[in-house]
PDB file of N, CA and C in Angstrom:
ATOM      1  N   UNK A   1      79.863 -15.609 -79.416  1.00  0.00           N
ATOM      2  CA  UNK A   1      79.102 -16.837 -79.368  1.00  0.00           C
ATOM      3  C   UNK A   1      77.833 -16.659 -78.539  1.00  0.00           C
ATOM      4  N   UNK A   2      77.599 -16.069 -77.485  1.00  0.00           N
ATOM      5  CA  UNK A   2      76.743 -15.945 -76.354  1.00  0.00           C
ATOM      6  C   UNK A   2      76.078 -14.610 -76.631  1.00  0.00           C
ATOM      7  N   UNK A   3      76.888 -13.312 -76.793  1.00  0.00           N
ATOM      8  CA  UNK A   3      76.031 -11.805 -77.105  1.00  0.00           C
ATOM      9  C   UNK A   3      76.305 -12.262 -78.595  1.00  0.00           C
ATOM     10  N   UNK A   4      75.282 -11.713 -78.618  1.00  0.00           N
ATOM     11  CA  UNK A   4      74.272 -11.424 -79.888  1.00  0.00           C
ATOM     12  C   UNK A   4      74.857 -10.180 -80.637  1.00  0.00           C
ATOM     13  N   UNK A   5      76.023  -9.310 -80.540  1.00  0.00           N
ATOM     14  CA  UNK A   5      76.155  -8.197 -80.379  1.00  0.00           C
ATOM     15  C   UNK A   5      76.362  -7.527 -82.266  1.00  0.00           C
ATOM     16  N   UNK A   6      75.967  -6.723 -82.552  1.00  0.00           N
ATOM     17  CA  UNK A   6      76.068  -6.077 -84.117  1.00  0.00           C
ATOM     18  C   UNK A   6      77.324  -6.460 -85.055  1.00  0.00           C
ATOM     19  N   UNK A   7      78.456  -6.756 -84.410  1.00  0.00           N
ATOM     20  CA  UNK A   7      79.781  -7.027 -85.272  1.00  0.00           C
ATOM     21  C   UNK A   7      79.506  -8.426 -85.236  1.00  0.00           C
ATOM     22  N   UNK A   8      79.067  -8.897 -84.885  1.00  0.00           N
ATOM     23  CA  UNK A   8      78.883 -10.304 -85.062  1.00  0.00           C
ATOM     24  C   UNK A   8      78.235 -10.931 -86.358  1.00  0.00           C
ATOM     25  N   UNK A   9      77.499  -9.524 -87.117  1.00  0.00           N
ATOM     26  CA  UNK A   9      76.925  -9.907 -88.399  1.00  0.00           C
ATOM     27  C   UNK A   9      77.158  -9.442 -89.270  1.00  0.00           C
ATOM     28  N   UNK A  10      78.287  -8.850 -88.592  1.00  0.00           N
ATOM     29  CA  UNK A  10      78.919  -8.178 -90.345  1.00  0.00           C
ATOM     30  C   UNK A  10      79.985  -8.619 -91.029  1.00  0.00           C
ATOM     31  N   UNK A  11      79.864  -8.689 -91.767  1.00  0.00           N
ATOM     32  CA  UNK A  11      80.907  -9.624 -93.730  1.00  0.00           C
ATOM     33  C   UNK A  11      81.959  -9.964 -92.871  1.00  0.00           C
ATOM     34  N   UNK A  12      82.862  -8.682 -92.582  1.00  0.00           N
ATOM     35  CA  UNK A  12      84.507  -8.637 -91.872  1.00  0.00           C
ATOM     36  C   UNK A  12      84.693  -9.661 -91.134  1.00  0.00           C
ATOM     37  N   UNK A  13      83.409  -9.618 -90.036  1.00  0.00           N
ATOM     38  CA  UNK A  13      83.595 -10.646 -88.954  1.00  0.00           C
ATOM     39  C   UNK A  13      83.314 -11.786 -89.534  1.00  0.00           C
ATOM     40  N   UNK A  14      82.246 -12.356 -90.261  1.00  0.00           N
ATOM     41  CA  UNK A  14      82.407 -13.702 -91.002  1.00  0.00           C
ATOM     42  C   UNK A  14      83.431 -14.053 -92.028  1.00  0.00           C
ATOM     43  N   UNK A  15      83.900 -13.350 -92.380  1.00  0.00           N
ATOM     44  CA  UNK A  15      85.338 -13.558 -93.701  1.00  0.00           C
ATOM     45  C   UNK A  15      86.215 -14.009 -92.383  1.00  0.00           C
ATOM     46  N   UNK A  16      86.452 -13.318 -91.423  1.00  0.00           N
ATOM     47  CA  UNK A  16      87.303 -13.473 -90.309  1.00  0.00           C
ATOM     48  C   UNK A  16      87.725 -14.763 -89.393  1.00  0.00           C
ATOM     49  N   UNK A  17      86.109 -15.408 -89.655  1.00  0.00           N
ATOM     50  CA  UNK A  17      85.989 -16.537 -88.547  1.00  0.00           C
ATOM     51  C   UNK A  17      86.290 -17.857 -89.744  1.00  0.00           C
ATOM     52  N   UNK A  18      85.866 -17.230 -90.731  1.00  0.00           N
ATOM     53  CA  UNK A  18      86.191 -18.509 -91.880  1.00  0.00           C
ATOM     54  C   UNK A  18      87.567 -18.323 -91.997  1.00  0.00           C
ATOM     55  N   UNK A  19      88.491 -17.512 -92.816  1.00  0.00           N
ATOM     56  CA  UNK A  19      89.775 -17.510 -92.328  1.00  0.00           C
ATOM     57  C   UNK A  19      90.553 -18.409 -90.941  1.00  0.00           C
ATOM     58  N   UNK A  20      90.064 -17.841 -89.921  1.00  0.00           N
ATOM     59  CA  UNK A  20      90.926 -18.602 -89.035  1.00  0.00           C
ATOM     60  C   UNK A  20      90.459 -20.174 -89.068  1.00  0.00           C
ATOM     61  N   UNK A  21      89.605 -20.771 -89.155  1.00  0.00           N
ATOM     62  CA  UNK A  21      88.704 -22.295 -89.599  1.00  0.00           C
ATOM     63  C   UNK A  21      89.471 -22.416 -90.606  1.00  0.00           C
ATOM     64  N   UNK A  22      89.716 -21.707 -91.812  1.00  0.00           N
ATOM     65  CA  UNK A  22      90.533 -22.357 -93.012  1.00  0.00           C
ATOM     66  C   UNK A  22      91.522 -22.291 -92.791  1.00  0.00           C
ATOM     67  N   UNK A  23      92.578 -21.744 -91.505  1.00  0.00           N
ATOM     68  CA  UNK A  23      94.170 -21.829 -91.394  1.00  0.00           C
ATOM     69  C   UNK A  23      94.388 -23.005 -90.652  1.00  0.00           C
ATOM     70  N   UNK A  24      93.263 -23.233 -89.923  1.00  0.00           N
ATOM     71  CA  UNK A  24      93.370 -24.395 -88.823  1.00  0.00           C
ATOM     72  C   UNK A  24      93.490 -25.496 -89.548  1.00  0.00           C
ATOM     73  N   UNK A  25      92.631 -25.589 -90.502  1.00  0.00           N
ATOM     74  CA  UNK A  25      92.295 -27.253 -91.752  1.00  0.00           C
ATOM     75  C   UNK A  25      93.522 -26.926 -92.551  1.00  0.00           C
ATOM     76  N   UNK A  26      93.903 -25.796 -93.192  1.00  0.00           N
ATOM     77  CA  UNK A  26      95.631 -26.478 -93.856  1.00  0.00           C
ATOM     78  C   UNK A  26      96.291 -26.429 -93.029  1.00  0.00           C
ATOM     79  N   UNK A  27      97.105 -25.961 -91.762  1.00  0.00           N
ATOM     80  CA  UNK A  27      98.109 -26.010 -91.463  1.00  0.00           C
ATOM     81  C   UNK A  27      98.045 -27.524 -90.946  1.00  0.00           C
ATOM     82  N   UNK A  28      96.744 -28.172 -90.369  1.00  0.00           N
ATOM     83  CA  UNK A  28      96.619 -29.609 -90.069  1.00  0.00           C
ATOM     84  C   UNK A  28      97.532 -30.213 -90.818  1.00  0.00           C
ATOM     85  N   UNK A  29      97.994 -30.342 -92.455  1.00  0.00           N
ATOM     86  CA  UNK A  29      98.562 -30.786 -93.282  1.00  0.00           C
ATOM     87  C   UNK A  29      99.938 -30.408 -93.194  1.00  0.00           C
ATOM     88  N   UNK A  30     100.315 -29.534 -92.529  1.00  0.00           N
ATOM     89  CA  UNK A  30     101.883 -28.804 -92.584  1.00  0.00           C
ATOM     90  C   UNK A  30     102.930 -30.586 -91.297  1.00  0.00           C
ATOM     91  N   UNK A  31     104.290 -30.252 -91.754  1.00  0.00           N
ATOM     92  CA  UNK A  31     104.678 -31.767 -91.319  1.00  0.00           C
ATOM     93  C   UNK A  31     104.723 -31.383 -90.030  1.00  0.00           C
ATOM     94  N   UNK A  32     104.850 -32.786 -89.304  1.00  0.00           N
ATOM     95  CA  UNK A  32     104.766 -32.423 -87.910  1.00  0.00           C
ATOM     96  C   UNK A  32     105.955 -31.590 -86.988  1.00  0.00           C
ATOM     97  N   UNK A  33     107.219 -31.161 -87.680  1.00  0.00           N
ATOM     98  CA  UNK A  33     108.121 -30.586 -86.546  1.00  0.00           C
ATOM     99  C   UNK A  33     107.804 -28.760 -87.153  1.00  0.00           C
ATOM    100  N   UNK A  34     106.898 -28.853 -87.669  1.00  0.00           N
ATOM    101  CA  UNK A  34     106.360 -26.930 -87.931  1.00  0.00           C
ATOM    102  C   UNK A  34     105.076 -27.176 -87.080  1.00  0.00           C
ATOM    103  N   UNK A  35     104.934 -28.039 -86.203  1.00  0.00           N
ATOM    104  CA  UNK A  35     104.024 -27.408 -85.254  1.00  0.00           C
ATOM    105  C   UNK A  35     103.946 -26.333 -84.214  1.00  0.00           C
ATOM    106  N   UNK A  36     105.219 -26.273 -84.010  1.00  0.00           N
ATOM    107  CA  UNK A  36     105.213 -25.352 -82.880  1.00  0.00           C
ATOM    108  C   UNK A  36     106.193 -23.882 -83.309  1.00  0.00           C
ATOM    109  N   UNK A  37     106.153 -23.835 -84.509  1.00  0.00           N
ATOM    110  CA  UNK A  37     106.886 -23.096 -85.341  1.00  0.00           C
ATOM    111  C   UNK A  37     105.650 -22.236 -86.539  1.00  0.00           C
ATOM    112  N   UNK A  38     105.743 -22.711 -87.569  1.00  0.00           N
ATOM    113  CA  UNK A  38     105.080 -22.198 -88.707  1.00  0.00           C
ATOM    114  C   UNK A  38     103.573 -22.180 -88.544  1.00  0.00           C
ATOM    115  N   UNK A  39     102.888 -23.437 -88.139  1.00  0.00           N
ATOM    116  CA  UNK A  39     102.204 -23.368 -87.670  1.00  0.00           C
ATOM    117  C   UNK A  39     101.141 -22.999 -86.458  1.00  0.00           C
ATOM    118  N   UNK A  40     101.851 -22.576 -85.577  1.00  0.00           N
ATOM    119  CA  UNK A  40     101.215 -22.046 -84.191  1.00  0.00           C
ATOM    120  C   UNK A  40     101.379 -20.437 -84.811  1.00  0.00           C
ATOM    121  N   UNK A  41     102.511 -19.895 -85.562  1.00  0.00           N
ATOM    122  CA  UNK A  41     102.428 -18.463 -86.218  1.00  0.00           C
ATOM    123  C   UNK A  41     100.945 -18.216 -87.446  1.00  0.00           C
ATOM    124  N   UNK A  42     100.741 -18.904 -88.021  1.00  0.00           N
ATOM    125  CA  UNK A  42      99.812 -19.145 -88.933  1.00  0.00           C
ATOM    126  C   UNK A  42      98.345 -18.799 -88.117  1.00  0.00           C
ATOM    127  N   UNK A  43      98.249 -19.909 -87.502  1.00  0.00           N
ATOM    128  CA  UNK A  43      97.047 -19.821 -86.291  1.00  0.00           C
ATOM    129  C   UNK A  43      96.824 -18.527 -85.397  1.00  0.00           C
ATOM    130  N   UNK A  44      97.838 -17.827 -84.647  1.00  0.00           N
ATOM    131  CA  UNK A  44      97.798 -17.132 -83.757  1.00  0.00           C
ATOM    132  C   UNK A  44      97.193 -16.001 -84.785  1.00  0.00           C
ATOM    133  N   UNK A  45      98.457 -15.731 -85.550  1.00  0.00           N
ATOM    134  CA  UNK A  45      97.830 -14.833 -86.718  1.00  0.00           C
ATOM    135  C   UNK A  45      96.131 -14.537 -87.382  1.00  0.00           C
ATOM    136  N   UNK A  46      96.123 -15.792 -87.468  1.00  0.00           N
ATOM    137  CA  UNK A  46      94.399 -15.925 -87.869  1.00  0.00           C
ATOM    138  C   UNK A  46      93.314 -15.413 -87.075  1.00  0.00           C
ATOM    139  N   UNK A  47      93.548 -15.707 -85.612  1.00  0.00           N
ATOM    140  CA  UNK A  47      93.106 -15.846 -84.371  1.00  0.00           C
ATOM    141  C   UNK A  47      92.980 -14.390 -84.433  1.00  0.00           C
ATOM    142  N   UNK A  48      94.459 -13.699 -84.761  1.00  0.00           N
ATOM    143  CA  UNK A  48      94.192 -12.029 -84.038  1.00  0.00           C
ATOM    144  C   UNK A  48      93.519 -11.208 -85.444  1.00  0.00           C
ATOM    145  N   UNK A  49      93.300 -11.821 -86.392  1.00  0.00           N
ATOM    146  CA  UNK A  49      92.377 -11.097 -87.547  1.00  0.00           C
ATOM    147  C   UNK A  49      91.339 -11.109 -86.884  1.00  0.00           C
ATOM    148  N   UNK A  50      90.475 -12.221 -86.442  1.00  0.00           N
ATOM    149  CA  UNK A  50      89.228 -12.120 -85.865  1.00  0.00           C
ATOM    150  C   UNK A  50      88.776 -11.587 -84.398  1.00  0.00           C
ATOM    151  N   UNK A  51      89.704 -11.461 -83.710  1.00  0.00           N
ATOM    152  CA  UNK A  51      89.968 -11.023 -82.108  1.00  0.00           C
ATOM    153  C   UNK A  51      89.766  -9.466 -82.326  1.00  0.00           C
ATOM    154  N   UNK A  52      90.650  -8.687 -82.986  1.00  0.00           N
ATOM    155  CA  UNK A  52      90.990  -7.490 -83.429  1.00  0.00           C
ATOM    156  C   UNK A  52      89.657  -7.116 -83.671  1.00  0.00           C
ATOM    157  N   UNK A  53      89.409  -7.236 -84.700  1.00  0.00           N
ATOM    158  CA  UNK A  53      87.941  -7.006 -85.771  1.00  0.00           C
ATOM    159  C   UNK A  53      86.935  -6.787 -84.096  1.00  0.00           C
ATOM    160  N   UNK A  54      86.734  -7.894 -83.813  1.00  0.00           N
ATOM    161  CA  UNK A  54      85.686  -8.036 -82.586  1.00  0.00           C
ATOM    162  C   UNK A  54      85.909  -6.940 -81.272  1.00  0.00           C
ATOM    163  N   UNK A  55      87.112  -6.702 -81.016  1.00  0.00           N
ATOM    164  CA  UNK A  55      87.151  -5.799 -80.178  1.00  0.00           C
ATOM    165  C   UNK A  55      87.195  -3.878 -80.782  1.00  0.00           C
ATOM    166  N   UNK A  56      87.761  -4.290 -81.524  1.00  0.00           N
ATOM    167  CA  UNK A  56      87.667  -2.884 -82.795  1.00  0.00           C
ATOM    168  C   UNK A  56      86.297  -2.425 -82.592  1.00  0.00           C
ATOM    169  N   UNK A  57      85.284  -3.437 -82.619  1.00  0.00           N
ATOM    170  CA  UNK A  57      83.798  -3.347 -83.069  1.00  0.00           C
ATOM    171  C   UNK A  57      83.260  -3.008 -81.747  1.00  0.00           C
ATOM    172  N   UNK A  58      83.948  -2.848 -80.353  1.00  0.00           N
ATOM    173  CA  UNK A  58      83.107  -2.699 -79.353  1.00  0.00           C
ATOM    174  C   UNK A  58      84.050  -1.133 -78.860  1.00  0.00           C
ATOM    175  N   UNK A  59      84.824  -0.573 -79.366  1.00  0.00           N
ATOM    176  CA  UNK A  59      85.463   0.781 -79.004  1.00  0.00           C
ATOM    177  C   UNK A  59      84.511   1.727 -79.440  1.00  0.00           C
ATOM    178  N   UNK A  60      84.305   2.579 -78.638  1.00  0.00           N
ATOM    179  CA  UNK A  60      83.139   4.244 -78.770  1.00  0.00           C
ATOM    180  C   UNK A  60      84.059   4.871 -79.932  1.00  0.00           C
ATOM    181  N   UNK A  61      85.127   4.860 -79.543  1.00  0.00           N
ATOM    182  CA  UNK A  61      86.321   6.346 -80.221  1.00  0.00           C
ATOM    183  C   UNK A  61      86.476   5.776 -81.702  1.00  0.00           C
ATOM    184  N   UNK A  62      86.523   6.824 -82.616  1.00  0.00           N
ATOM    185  CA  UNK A  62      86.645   6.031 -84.188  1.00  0.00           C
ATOM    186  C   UNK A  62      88.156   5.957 -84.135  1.00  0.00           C
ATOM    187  N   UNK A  63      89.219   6.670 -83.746  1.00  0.00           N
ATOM    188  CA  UNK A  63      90.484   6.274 -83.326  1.00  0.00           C
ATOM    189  C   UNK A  63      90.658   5.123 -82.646  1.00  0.00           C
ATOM    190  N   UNK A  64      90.182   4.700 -81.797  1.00  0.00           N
ATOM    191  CA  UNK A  64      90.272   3.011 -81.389  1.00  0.00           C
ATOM    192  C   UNK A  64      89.761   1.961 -82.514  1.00  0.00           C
ATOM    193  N   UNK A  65      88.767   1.806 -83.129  1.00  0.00           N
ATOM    194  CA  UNK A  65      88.035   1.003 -83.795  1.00  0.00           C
ATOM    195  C   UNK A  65      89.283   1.030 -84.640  1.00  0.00           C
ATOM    196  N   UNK A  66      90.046   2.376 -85.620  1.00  0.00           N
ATOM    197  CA  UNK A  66      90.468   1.967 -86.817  1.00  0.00           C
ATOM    198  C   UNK A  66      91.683   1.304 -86.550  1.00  0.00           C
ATOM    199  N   UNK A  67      92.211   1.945 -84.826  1.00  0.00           N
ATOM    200  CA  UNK A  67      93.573   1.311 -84.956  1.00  0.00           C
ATOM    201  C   UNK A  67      93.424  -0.398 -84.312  1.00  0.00           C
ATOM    202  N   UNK A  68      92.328  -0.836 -84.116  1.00  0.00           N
ATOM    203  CA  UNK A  68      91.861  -2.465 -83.919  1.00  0.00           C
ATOM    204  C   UNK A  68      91.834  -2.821 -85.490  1.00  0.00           C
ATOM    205  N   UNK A  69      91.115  -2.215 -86.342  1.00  0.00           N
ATOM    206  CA  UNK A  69      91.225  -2.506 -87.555  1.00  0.00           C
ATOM    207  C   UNK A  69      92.538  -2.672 -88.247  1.00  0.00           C
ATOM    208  N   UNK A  70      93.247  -1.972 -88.097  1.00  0.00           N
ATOM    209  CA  UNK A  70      94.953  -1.483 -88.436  1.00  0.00           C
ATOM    210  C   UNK A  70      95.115  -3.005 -88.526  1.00  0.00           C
ATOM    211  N   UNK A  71      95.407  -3.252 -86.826  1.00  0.00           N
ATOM    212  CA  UNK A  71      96.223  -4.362 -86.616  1.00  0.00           C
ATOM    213  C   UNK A  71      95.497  -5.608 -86.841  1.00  0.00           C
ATOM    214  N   UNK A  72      94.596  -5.908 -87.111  1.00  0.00           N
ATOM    215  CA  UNK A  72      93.594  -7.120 -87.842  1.00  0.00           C
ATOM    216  C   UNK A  72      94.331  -6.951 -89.027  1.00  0.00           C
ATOM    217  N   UNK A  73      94.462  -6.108 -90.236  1.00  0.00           N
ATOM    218  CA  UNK A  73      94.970  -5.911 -91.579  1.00  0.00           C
ATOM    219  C   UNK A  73      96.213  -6.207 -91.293  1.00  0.00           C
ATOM    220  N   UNK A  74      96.761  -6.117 -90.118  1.00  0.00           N
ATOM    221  CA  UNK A  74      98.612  -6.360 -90.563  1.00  0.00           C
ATOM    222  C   UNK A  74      98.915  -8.193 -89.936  1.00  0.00           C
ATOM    223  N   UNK A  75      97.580  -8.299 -89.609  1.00  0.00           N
ATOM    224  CA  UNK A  75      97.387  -9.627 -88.900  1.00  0.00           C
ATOM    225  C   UNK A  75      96.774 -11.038 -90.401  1.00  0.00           C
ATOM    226  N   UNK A  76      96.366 -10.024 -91.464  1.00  0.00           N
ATOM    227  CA  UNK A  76      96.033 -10.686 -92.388  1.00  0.00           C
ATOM    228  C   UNK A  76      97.113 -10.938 -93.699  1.00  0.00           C
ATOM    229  N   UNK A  77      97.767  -9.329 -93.474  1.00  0.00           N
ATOM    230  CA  UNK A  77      99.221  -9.553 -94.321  1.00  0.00           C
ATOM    231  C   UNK A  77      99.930 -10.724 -93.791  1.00  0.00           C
ATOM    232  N   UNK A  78      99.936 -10.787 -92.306  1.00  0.00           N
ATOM    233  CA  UNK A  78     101.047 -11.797 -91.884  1.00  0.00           C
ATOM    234  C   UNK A  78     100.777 -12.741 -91.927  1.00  0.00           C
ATOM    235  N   UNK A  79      99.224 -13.380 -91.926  1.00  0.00           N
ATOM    236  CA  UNK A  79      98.825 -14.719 -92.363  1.00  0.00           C
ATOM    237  C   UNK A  79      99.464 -14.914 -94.208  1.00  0.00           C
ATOM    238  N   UNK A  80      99.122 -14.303 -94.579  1.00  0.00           N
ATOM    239  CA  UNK A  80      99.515 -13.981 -96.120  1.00  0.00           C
ATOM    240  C   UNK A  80     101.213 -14.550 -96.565  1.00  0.00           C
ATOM    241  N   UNK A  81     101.841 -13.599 -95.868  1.00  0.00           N
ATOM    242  CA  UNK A  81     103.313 -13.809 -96.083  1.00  0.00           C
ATOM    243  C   UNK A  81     103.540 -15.076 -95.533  1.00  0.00           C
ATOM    244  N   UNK A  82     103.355 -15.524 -94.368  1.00  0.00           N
ATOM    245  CA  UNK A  82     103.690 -17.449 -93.677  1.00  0.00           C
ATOM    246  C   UNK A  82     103.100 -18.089 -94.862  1.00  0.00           C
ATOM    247  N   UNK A  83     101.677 -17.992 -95.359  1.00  0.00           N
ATOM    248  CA  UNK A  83     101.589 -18.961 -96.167  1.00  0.00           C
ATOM    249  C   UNK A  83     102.257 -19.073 -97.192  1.00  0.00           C
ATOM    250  N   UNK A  84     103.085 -17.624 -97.718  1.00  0.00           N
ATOM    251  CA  UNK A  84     103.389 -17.742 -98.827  1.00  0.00           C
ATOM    252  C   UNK A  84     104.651 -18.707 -98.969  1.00  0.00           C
ATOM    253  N   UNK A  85     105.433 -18.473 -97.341  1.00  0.00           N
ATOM    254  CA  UNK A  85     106.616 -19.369 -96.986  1.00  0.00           C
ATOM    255  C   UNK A  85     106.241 -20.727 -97.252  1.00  0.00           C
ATOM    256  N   UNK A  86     105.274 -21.203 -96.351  1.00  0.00           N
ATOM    257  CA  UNK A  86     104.995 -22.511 -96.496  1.00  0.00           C
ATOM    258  C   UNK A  86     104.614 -22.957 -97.721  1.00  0.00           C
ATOM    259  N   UNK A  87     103.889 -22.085 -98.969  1.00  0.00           N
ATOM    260  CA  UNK A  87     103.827 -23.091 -99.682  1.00  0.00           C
ATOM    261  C   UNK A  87     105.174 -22.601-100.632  1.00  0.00           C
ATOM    262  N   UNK A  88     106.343 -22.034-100.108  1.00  0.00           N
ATOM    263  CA  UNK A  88     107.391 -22.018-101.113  1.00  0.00           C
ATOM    264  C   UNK A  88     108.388 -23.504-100.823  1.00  0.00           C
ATOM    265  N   UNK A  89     108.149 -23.680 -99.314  1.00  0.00           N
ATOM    266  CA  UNK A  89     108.818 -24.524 -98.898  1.00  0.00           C
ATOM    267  C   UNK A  89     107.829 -26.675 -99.283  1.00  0.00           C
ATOM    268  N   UNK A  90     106.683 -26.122 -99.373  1.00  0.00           N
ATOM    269  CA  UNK A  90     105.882 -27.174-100.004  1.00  0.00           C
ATOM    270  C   UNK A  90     105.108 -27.911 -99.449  1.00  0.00           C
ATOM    271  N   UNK A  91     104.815 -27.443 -98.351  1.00  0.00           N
ATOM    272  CA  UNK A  91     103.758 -27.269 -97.334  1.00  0.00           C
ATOM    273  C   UNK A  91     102.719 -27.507 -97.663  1.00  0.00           C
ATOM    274  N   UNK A  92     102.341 -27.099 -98.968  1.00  0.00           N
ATOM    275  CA  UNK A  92     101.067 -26.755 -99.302  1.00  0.00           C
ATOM    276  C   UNK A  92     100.917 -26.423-100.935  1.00  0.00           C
ATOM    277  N   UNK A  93     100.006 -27.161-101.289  1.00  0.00           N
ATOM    278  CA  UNK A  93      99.527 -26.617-102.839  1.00  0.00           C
ATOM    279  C   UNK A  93      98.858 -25.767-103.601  1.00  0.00           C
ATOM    280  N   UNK A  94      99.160 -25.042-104.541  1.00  0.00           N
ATOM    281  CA  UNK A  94      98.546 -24.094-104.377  1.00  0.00           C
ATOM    282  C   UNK A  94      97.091 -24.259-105.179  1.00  0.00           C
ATOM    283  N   UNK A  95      96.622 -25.925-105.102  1.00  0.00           N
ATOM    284  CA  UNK A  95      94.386 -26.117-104.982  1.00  0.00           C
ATOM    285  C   UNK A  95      94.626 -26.125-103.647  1.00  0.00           C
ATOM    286  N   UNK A  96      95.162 -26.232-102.374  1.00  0.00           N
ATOM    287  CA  UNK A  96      94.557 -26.400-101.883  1.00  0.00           C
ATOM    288  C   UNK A  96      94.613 -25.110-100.849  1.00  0.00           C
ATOM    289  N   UNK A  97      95.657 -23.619-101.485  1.00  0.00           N
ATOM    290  CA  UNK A  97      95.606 -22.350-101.342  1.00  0.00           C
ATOM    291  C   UNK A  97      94.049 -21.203-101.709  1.00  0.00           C
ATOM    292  N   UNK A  98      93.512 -22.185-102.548  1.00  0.00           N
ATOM    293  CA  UNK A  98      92.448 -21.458-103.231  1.00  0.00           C
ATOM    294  C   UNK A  98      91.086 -20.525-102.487  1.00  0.00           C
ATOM    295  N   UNK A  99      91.111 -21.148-101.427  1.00  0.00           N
ATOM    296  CA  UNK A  99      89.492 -20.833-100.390  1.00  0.00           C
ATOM    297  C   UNK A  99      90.498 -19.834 -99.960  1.00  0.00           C
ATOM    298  N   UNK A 100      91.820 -20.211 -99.265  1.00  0.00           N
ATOM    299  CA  UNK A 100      92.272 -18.750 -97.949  1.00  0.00           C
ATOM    300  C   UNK A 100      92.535 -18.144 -98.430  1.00  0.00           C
ATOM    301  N   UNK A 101      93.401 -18.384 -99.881  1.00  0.00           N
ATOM    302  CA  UNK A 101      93.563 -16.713-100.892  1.00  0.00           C
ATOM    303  C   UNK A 101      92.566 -15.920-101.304  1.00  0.00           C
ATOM    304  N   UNK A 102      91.578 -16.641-101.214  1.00  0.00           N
ATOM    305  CA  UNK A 102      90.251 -15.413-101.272  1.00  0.00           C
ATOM    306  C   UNK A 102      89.767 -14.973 -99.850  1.00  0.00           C
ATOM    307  N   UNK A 103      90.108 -15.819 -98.489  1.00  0.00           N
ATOM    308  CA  UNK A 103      89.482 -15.164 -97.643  1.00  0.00           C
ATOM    309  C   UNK A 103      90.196 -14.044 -96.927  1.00  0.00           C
ATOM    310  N   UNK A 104      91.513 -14.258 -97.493  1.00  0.00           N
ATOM    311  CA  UNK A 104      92.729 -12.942 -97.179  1.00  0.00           C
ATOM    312  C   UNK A 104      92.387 -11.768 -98.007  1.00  0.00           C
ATOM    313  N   UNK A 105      92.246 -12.084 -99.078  1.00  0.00           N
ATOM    314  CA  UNK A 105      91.707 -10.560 -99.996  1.00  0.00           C
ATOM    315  C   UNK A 105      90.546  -9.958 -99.389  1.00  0.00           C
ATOM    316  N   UNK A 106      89.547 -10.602 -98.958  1.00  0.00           N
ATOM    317  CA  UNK A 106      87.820 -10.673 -99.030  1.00  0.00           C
ATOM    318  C   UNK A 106      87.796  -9.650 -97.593  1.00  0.00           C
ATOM    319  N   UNK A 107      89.235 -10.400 -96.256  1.00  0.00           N
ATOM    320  CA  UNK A 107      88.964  -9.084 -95.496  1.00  0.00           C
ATOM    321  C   UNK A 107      90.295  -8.520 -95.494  1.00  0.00           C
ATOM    322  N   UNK A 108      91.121  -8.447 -96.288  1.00  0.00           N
ATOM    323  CA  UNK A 108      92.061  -7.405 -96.530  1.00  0.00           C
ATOM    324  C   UNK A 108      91.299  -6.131 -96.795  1.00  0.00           C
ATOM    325  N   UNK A 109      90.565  -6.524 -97.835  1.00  0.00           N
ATOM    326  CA  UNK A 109      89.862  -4.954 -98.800  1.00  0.00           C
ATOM    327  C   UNK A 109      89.049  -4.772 -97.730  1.00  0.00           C
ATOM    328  N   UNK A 110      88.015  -5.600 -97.026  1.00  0.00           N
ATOM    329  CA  UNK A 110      87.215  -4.912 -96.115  1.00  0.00           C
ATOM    330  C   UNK A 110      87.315  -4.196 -94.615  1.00  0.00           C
ATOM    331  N   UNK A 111      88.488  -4.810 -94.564  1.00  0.00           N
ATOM    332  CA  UNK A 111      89.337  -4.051 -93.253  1.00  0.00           C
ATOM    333  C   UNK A 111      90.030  -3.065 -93.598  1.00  0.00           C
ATOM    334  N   UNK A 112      90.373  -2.728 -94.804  1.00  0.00           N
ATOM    335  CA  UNK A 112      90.692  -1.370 -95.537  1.00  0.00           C
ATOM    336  C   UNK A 112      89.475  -0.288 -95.532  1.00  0.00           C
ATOM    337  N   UNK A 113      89.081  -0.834 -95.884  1.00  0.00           N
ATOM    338  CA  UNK A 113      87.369  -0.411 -96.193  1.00  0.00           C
ATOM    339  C   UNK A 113      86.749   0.341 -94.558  1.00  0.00           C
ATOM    340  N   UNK A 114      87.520  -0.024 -93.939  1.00  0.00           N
ATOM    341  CA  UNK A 114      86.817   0.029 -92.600  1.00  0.00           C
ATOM    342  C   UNK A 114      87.638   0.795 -92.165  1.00  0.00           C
ATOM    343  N   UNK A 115      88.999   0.951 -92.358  1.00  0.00           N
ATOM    344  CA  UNK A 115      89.965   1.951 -91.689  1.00  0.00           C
ATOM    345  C   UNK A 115      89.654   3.092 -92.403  1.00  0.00           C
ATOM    346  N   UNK A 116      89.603   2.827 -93.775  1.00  0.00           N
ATOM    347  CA  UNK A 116      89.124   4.078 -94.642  1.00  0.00           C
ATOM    348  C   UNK A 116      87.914   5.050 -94.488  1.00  0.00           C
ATOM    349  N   UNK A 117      86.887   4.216 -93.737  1.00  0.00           N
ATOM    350  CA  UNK A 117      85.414   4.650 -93.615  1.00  0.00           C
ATOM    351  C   UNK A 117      85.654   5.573 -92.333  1.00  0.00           C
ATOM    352  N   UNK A 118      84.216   6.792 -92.415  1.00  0.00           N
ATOM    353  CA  UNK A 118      84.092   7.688 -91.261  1.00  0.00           C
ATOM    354  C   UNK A 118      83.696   6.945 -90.019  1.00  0.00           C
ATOM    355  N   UNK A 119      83.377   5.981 -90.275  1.00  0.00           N
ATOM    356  CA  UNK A 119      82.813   4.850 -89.034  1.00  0.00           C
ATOM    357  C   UNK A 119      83.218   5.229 -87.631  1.00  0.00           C
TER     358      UNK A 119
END
């Protein structure tokens, strides 16, 4: 928010920050006794896609960066799999799945992309 710093303008990190903004606005909708359950997992999850990514982005060693990257990607599977719970359980519809199922792919592949790269 305050440094200006290079990861701050790249795709990953904006797919990242929209993600966690779009887990926050559906889980709002999840009933109220999965607050402190399904929902605080959902969130935290979201939270460490974009946390990860950001600190990934400030490690010298390409062994640090990918394994910040790693765990952002297993942080996006796990957003992935809760939602998939919640909307089995009916939580959630799947119009109104449509924006985060693309913002889970959008930095799935690019956090792949990034573990994969000589970076």
């Amino acid at each position: 928010m305050f440094l200006q710093l290079a990861h701050t303008k790249m795709d990953v990190f904006q797919q990242s920050k929209n993600l966690t903004l779009e887990c926050y606005r559906l889980t709002k909708e999840f009933p109220s006794d999965e607050k402190y359950a399904m929902v605080q997992q959902i969130r935290r999850a979201a939270v460490s896609v974009h946390l990860n990514i950001a600190e990934g982005c400030s490690r010298r060693s390409r062994a640090e960066r990918k394994r910040y990257f790693e765990i952002a990607r297993g942080s996006v599977i796990e957003v992935d799999t809760a939602i998939d719970i919640a909307h089995k359980l009916r939580y959630c519809d799947v119009k109104s799945l449509d924006n985060v199922g693309l913002l889970i792919t959008s930095c799935f592949r690019q956090l792949t992309g990034l573990i994969m790269s000589d970076q």
